[in-house]
C-alpha atoms as a PDB file:
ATOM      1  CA  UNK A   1      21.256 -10.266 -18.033  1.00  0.00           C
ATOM      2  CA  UNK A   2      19.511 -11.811 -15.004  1.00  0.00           C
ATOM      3  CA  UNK A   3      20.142  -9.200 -13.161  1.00  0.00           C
ATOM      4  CA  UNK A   4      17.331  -7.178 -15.874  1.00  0.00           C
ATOM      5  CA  UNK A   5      15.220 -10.359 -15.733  1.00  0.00           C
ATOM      6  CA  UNK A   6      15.011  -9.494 -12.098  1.00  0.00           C
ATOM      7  CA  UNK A   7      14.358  -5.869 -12.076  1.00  0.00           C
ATOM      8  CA  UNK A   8      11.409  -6.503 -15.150  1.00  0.00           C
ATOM      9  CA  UNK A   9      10.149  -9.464 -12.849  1.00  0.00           C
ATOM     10  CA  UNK A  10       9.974  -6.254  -9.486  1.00  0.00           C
ATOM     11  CA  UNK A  11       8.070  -3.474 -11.988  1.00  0.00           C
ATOM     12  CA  UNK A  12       5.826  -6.867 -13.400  1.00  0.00           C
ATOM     13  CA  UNK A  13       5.067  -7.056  -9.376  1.00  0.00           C
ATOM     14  CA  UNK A  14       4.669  -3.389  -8.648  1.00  0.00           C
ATOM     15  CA  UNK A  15       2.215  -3.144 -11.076  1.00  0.00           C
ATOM     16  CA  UNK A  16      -0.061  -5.946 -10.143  1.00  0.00           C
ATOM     17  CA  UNK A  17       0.111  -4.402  -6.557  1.00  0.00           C
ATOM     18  CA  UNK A  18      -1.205  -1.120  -7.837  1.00  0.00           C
ATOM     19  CA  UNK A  19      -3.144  -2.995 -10.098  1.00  0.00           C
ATOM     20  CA  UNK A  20      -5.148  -4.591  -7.308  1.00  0.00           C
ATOM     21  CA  UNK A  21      -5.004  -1.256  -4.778  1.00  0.00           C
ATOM     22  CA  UNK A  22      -6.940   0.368  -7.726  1.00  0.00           C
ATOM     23  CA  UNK A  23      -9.543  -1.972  -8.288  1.00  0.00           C
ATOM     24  CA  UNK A  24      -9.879  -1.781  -4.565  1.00  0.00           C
ATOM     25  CA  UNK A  25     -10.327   1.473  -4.446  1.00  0.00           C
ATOM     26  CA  UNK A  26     -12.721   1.618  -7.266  1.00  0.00           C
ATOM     27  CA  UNK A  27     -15.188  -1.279  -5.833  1.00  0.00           C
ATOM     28  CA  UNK A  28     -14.746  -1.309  -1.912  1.00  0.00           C
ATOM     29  CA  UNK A  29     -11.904   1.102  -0.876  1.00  0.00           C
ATOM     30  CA  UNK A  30     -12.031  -0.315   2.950  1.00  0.00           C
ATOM     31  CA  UNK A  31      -9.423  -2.468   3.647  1.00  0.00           C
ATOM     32  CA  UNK A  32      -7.597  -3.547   6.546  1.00  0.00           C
ATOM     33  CA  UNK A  33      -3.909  -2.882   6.799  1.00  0.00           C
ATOM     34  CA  UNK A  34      -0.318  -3.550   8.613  1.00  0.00           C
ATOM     35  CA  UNK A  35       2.681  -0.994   8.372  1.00  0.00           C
ATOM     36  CA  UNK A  36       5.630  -0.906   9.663  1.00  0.00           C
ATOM     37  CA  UNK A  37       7.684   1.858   8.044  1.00  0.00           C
ATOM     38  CA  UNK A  38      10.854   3.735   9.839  1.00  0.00           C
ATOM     39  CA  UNK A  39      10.882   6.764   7.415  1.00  0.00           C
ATOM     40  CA  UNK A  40       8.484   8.078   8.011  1.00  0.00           C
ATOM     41  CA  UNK A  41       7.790   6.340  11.370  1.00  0.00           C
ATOM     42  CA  UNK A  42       4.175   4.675  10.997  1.00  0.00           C
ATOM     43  CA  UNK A  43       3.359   1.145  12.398  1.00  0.00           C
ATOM     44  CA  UNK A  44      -0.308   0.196  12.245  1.00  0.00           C
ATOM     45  CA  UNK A  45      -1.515  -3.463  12.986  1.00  0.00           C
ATOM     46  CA  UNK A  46      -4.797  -4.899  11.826  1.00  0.00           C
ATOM     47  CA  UNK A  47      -6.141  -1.379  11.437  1.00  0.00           C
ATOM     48  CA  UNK A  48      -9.061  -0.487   9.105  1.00  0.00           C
ATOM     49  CA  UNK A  49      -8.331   2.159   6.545  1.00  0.00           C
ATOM     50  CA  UNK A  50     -10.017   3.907   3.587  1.00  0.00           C
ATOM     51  CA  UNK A  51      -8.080   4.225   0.333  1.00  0.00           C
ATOM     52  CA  UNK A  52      -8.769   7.612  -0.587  1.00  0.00           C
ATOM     53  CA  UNK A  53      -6.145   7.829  -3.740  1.00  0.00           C
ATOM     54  CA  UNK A  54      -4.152   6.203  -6.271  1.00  0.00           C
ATOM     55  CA  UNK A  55      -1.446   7.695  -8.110  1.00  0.00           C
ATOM     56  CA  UNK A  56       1.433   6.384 -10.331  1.00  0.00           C
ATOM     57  CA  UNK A  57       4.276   5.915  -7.303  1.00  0.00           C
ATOM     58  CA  UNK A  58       2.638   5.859  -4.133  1.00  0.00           C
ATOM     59  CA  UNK A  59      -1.698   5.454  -3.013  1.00  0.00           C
ATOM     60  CA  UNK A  60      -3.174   7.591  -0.408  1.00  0.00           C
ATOM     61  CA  UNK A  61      -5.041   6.426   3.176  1.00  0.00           C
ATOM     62  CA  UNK A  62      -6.947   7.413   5.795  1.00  0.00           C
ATOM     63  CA  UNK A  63      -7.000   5.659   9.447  1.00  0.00           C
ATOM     64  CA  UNK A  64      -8.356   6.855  12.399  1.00  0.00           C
ATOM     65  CA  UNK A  65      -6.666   4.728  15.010  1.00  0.00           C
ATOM     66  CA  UNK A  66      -5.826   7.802  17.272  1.00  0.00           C
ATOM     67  CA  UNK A  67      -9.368   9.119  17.266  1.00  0.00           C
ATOM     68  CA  UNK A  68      -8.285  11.923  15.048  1.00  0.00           C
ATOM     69  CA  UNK A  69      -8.291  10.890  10.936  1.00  0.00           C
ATOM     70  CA  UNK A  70      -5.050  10.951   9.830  1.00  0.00           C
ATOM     71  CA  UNK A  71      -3.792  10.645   5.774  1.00  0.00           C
ATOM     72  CA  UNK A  72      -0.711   8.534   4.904  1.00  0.00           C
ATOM     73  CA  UNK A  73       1.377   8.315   1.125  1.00  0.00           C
ATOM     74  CA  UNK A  74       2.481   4.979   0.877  1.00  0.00           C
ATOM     75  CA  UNK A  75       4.370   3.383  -2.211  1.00  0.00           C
ATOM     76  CA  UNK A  76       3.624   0.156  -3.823  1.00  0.00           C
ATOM     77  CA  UNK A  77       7.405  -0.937  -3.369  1.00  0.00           C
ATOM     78  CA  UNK A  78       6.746  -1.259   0.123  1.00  0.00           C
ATOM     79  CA  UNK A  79       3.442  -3.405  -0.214  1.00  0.00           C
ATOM     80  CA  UNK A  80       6.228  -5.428  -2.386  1.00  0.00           C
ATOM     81  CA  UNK A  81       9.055  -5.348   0.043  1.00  0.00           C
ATOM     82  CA  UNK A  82       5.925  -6.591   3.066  1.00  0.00           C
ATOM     83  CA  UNK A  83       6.388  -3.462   5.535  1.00  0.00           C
ATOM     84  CA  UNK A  84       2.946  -3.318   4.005  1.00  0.00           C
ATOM     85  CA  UNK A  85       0.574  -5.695   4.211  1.00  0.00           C
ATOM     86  CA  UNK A  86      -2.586  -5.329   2.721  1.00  0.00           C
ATOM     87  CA  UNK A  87      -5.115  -8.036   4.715  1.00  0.00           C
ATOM     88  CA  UNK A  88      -8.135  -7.784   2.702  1.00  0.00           C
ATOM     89  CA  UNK A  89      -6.875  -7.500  -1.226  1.00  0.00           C
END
């Protein structure tokens, strides 16, 4: 039984993170972010990025920190784990 209190408590979370990106996105879509993810390899620090999509599982950016703009899928579990961090939301 806690256990389920738990996992409602995580999807309760995961939606008020999306809930937020999407507003975001709708109103000001430039945000500044922080990543460190192993699969796929990405670390970005303090870097500003456009939101350019939000679906169901995962939200789409774009960064240009190499000079080249470059799109990333990253999922709201890992904005809720923090090897996302979302500075200006």
């Amino acid at each position: 039984m806690i256990e389920s209190v738990g996992m409602m408590s995580d999807i309760y979370e995961l939606e008020q993170i999306r809930q937020r990106i999407s507003e975001r996105y709708r109103s000001d879509p430039n945000i500044r972010i922080n990543v460190s993810l192993r699969q796929p390899k990405l670390h970005l620090n303090n870097v500003p990025v456009a939101i350019t999509g939000v679906y169901r599982h995962i939200f789409q950016i774009e960064e240009t920190s190499s000079g080249q703009p470059k799109r990333h899928a990253l999922q709201y579990a890992d904005v809720l784990t923090h090897d996302i961090e979302l500075l200006d939301i």
